[in-house]
PDB file of N, CA and C in Angstrom:
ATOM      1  N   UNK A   1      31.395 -20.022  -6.193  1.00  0.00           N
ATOM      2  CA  UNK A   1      30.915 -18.816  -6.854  1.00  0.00           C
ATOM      3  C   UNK A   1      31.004 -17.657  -5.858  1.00  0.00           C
ATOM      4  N   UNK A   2      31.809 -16.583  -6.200  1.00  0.00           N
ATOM      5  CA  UNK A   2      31.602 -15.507  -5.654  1.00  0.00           C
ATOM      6  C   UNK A   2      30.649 -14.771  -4.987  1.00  0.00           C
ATOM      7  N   UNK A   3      30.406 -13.789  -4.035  1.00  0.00           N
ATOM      8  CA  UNK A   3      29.015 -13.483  -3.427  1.00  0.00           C
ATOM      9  C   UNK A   3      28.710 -12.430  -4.918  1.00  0.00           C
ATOM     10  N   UNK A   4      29.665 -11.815  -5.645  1.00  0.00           N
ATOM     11  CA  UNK A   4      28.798 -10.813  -6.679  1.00  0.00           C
ATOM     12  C   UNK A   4      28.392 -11.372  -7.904  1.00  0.00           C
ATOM     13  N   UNK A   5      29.148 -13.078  -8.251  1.00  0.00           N
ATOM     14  CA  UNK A   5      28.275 -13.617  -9.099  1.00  0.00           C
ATOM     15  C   UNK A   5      26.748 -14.204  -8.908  1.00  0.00           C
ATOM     16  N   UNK A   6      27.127 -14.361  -7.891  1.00  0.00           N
ATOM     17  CA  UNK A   6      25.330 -14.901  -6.822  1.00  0.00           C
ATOM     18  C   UNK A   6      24.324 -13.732  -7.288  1.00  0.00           C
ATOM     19  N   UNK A   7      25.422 -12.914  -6.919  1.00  0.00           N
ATOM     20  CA  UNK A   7      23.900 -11.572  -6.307  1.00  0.00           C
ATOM     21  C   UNK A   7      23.720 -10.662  -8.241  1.00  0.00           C
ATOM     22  N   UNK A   8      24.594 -10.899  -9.171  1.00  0.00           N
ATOM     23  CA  UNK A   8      24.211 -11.025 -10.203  1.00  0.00           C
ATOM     24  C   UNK A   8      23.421 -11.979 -11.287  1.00  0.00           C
ATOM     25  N   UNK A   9      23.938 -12.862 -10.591  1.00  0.00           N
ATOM     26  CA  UNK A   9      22.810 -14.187 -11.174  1.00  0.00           C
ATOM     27  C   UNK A   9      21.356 -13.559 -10.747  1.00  0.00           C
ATOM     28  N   UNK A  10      21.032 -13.479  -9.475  1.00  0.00           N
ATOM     29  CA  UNK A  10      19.802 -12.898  -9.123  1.00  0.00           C
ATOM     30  C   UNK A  10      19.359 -11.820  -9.580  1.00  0.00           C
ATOM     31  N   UNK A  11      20.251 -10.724  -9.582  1.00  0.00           N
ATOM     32  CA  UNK A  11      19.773  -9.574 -10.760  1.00  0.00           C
ATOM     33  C   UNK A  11      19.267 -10.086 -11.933  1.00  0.00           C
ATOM     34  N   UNK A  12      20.060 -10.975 -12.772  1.00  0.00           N
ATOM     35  CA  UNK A  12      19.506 -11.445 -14.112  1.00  0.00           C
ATOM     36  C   UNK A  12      18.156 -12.154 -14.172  1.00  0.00           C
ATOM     37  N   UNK A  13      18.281 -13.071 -13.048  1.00  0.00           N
ATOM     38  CA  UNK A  13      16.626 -13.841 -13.068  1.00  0.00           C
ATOM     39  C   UNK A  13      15.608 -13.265 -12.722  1.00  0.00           C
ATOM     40  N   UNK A  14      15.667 -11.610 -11.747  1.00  0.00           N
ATOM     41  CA  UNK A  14      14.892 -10.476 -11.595  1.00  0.00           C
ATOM     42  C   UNK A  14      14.531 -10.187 -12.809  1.00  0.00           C
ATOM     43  N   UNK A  15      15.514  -9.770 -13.890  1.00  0.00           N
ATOM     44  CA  UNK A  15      15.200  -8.957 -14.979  1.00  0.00           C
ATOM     45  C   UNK A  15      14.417 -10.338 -15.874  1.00  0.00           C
ATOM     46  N   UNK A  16      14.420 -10.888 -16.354  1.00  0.00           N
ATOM     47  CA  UNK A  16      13.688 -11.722 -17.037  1.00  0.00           C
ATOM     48  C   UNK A  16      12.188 -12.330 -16.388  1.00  0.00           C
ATOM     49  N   UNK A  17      12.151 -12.156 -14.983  1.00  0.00           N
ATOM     50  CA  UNK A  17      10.726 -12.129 -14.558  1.00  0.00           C
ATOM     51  C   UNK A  17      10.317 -11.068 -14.971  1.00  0.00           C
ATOM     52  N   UNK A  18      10.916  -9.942 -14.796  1.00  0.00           N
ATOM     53  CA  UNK A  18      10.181  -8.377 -15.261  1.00  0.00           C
ATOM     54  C   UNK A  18       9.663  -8.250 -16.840  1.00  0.00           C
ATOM     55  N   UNK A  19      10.760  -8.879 -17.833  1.00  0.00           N
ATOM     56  CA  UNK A  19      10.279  -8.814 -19.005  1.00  0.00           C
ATOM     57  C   UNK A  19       9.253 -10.226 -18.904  1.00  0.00           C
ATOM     58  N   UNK A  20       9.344 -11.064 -18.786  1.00  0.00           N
ATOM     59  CA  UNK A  20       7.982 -12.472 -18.887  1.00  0.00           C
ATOM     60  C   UNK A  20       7.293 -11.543 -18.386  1.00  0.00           C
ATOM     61  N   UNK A  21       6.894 -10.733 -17.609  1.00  0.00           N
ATOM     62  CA  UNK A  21       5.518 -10.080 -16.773  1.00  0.00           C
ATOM     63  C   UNK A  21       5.095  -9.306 -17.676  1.00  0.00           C
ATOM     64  N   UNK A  22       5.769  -8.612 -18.326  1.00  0.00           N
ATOM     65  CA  UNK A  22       5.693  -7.242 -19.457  1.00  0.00           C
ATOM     66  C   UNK A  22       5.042  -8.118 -20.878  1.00  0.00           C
ATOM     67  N   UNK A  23       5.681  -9.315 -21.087  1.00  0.00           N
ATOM     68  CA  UNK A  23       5.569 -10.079 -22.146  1.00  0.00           C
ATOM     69  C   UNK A  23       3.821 -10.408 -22.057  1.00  0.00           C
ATOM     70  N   UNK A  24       3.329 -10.920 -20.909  1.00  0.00           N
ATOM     71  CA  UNK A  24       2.631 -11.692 -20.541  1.00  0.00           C
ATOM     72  C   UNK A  24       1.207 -10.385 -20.369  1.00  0.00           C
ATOM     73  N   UNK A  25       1.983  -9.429 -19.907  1.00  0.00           N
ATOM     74  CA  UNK A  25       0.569  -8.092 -19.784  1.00  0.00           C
ATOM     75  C   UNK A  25       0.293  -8.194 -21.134  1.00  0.00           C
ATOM     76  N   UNK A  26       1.191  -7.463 -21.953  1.00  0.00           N
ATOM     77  CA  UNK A  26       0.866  -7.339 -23.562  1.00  0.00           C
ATOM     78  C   UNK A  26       0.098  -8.440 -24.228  1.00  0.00           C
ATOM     79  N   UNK A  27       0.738  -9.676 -23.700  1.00  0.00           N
ATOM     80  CA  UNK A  27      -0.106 -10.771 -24.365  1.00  0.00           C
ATOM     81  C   UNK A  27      -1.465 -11.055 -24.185  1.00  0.00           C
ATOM     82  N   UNK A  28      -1.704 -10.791 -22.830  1.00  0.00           N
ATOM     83  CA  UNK A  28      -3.486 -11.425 -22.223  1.00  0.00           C
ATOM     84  C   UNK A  28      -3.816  -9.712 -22.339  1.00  0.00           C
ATOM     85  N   UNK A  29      -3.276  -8.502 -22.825  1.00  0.00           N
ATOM     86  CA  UNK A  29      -3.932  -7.305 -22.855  1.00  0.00           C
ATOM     87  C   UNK A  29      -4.317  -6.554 -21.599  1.00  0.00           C
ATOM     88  N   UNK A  30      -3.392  -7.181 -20.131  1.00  0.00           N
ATOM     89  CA  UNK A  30      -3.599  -6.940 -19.121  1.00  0.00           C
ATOM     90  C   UNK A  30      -2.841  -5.547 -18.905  1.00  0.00           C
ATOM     91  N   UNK A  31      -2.442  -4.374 -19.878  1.00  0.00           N
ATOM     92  CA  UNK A  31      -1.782  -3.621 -19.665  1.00  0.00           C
ATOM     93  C   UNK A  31      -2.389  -2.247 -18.711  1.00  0.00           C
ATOM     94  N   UNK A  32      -1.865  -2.267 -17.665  1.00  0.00           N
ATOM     95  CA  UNK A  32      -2.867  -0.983 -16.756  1.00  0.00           C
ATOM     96  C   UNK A  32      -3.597  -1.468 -15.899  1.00  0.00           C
ATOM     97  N   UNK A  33      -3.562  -2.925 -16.016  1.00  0.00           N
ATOM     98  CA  UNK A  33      -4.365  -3.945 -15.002  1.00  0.00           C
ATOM     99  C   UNK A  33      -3.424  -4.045 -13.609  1.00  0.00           C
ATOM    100  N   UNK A  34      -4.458  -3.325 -12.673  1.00  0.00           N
ATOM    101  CA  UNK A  34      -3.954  -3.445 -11.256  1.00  0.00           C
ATOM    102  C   UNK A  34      -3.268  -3.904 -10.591  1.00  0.00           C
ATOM    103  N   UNK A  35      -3.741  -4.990 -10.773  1.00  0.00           N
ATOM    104  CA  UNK A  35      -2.883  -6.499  -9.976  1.00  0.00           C
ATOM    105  C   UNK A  35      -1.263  -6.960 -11.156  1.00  0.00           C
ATOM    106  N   UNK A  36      -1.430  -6.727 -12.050  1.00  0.00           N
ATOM    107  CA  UNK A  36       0.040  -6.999 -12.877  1.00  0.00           C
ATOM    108  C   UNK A  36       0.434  -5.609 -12.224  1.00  0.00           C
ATOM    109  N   UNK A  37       0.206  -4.273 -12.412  1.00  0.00           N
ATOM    110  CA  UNK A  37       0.979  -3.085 -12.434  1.00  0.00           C
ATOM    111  C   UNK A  37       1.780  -3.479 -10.619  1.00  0.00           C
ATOM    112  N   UNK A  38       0.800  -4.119  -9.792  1.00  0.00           N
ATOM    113  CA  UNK A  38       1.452  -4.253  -8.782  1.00  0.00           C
ATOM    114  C   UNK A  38       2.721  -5.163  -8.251  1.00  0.00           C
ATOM    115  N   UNK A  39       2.903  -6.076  -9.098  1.00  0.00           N
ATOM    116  CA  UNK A  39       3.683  -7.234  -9.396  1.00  0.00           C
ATOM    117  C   UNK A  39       4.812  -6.576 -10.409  1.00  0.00           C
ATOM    118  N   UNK A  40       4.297  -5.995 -11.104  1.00  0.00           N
ATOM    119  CA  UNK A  40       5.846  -5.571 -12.032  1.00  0.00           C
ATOM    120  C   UNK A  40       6.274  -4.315 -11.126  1.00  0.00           C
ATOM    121  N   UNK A  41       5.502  -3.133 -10.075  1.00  0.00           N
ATOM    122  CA  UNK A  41       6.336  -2.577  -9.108  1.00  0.00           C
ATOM    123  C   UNK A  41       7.026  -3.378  -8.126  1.00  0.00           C
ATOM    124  N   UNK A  42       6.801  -4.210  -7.896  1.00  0.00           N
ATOM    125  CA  UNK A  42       7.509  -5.287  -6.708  1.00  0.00           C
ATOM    126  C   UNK A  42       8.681  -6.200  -7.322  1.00  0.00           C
ATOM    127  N   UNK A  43       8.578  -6.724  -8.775  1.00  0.00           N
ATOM    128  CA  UNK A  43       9.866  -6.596  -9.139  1.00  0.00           C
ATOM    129  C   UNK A  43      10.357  -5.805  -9.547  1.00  0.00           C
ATOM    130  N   UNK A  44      10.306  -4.357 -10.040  1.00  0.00           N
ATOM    131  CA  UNK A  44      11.493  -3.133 -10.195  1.00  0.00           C
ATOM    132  C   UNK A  44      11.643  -2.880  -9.082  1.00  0.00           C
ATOM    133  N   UNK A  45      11.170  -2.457  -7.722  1.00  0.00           N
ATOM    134  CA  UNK A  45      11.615  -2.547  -6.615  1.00  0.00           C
ATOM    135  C   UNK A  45      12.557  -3.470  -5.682  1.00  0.00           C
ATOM    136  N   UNK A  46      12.644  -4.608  -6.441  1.00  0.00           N
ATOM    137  CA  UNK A  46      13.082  -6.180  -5.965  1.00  0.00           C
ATOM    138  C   UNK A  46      14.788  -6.071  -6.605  1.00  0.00           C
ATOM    139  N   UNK A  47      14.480  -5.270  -8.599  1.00  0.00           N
ATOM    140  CA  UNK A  47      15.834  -5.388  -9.347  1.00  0.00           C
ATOM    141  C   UNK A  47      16.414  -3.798  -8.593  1.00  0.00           C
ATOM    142  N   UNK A  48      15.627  -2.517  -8.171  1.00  0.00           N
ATOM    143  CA  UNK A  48      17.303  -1.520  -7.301  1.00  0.00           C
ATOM    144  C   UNK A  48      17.369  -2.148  -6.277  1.00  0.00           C
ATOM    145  N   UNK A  49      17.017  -2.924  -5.696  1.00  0.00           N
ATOM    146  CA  UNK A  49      17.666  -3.396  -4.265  1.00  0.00           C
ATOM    147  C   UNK A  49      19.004  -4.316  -4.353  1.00  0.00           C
ATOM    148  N   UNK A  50      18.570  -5.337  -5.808  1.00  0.00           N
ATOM    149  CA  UNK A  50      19.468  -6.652  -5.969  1.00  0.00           C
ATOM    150  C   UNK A  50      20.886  -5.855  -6.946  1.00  0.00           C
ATOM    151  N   UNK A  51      20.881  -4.644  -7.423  1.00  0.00           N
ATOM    152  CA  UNK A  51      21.559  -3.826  -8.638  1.00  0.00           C
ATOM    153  C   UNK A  51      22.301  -3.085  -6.879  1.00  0.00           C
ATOM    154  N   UNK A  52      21.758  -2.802  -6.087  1.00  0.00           N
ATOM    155  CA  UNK A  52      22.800  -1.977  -5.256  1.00  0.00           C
ATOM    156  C   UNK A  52      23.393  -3.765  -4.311  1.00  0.00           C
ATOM    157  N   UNK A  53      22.563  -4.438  -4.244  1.00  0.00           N
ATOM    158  CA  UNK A  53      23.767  -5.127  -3.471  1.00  0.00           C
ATOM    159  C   UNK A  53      24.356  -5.893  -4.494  1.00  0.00           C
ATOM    160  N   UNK A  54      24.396  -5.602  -6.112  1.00  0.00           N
ATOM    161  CA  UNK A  54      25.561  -6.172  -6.814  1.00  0.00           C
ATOM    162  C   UNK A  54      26.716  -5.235  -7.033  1.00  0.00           C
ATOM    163  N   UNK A  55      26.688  -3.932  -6.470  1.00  0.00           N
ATOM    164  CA  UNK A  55      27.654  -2.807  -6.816  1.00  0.00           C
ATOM    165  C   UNK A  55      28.225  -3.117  -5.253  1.00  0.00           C
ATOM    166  N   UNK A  56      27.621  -3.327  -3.979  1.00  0.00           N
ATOM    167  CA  UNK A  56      28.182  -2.963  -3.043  1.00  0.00           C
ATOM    168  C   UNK A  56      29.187  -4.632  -2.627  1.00  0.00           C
ATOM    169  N   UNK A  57      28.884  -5.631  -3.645  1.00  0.00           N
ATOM    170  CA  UNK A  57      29.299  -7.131  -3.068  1.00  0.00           C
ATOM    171  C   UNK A  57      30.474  -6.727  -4.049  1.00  0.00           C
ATOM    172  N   UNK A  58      30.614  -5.918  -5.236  1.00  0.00           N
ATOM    173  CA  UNK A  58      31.674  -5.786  -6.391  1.00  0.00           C
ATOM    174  C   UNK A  58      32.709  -4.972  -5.374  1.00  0.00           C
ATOM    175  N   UNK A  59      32.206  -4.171  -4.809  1.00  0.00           N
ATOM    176  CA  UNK A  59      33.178  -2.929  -3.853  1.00  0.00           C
ATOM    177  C   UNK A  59      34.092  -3.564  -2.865  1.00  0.00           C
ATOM    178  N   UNK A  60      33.159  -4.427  -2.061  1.00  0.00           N
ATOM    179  CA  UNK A  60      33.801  -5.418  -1.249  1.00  0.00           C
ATOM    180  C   UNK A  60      35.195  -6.565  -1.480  1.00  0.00           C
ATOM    181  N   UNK A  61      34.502  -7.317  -3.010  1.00  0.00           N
ATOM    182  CA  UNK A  61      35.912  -8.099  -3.070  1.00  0.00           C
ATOM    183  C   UNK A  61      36.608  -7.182  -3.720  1.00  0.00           C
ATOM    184  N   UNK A  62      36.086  -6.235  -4.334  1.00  0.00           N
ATOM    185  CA  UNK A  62      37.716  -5.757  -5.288  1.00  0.00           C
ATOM    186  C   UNK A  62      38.756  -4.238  -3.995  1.00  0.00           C
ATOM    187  N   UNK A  63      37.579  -4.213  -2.749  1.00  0.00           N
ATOM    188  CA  UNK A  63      38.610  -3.552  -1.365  1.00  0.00           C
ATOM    189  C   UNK A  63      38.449  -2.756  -1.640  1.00  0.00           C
ATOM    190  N   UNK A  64      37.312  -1.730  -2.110  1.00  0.00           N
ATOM    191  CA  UNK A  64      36.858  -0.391  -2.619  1.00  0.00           C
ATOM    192  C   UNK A  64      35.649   0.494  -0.814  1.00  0.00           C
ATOM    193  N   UNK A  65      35.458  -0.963  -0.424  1.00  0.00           N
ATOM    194  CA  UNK A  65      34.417  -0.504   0.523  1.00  0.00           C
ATOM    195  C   UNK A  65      34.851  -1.266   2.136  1.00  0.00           C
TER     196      UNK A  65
END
């Protein structure tokens, strides 16, 4: 497997923790609750980090960078 299918696989399993977290506030009514709001900033912070090293691993094999 390629390093930008890796580092997209990981983007994808980022984004589906983010929605289960979102799923899971709404569900237990934890919406605005501290400790979730801090956990869903740490994964949107987690998905631009893993979204720029899937643009910069794409640049690499296709000899753009």
């Amino acid at each position: 497997m390629e390093d930008s299918e890796i580092a997209k696989r990981d983007h994808q399993r980022n984004k589906s923790e983010i929605v289960n977290l979102v799923k899971e506030m709404f569900g237990l009514d934890k919406w605005g609750n501290e400790e979730y709001k801090k956990k869903l900033e740490e994964l949107v912070i987690k998905d631009d980090e893993l979204i720029k090293d899937v643009i910069k691993k794409i640049k690499l094999e296709k000899g753009l960078e």
